[in-house]
Protein backbone atom coordinates (compact mmCIF):
# COMPACT_ATOMS: atom_id res chain seq x y z
CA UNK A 1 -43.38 -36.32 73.65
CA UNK A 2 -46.84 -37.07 74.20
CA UNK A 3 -47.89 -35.75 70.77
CA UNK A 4 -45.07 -37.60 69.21
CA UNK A 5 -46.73 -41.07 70.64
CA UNK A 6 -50.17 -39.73 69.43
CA UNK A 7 -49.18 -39.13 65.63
CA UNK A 8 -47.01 -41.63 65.51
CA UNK A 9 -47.21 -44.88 67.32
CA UNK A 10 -49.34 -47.57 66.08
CA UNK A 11 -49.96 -45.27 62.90
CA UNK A 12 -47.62 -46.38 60.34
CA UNK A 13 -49.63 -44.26 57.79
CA UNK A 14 -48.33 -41.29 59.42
CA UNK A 15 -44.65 -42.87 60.26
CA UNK A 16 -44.45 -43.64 56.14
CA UNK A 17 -45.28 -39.78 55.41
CA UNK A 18 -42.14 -39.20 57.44
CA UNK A 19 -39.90 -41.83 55.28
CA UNK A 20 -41.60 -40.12 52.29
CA UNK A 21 -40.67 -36.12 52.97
CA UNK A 22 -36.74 -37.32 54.13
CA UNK A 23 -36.41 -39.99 50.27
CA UNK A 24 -37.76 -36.45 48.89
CA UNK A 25 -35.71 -34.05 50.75
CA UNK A 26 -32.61 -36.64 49.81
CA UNK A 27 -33.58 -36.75 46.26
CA UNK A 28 -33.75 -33.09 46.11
CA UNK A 29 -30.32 -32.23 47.52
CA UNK A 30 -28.47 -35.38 45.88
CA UNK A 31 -29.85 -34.77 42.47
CA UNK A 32 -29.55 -31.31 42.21
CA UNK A 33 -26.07 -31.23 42.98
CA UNK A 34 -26.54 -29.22 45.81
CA UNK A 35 -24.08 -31.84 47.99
CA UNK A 36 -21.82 -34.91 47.19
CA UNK A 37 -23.27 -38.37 47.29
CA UNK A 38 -21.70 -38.80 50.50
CA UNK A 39 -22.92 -35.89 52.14
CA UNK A 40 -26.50 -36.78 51.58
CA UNK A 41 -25.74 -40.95 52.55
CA UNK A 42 -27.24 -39.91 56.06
CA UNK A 43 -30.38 -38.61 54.70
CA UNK A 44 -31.02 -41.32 52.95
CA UNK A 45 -30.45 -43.95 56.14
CA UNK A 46 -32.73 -42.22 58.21
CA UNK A 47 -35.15 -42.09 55.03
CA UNK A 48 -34.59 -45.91 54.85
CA UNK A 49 -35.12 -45.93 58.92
CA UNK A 50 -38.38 -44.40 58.82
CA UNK A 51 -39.59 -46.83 56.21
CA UNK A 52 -38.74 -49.93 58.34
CA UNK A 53 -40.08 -48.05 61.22
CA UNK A 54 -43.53 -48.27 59.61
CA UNK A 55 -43.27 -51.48 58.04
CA UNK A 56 -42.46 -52.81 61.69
CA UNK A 57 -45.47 -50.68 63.30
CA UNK A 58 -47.49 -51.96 60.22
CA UNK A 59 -46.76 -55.47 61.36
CA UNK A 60 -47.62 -54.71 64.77
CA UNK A 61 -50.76 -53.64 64.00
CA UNK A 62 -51.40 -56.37 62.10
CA UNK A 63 -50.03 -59.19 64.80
CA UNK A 64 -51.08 -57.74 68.12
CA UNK A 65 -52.95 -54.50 67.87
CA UNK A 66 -54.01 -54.65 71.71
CA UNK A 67 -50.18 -54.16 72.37
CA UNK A 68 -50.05 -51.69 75.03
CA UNK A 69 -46.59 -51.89 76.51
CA UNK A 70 -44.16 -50.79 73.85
CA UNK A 71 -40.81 -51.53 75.35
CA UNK A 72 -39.70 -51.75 71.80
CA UNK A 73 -39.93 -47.72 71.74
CA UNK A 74 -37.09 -47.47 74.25
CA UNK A 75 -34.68 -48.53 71.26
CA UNK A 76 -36.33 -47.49 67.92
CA UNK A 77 -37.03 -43.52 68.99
CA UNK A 78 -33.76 -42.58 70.05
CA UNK A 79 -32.20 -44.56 66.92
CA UNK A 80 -34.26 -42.85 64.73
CA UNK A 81 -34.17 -39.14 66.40
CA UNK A 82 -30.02 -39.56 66.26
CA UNK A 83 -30.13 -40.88 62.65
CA UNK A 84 -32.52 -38.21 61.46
CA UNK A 85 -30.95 -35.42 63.20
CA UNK A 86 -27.43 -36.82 61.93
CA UNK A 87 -28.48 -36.91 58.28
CA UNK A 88 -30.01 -33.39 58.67
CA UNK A 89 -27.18 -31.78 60.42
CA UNK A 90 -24.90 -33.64 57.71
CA UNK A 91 -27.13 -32.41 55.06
CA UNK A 92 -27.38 -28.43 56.41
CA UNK A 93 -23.26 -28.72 56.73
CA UNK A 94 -22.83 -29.88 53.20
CA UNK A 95 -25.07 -27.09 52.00
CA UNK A 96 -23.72 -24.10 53.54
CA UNK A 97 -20.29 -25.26 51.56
């Protein structure tokens, strides 16, 4: 967990590269026709997820960068580890089909 907070908090560089790889993966299953639009909705929310994840961190940064105390991680990490596993479980499901 401690390498988690390292690579990602306050670095929404890194937390972007994360929204990136999930649009692509997304974009690769949906428009292949791998799986159904629906199948691969998930994907794309946690995509979507990431990307306010690092626009949020981004204004962070910007607003208070001697922010310490992120009580505000309490919330956002388990959304986004449920969302992202969702979508890839989802994803993995529809693909085995």
């Amino acid at each position: 967990m401690a390498l988690l907070a390292e690579v990602l908090v306050g670095q929404p560089g890194h937390i972007l590269i994360v929204a990136l790889v999930l649009l692509a993966g997304w974009s690769l299953l949906r428009f292949s026709g791998a799986i159904s639009r629906r199948s691969a909705r998930p994907l794309l929310w946690a995509s979507l997820a990431w990307g306010m994840y690092a626009a949020w961190e981004a204004l962070l940064q910007l607003r208070t960068p001697e922010a310490n105390i992120r009580v505000d991680l309490l919330l956002i990490w388990p959304l986004l580890g449920a969302l992202t596993l969702y979508g890839l479980i989802r994803c993995a499901i529809a693909v085995r089909r």
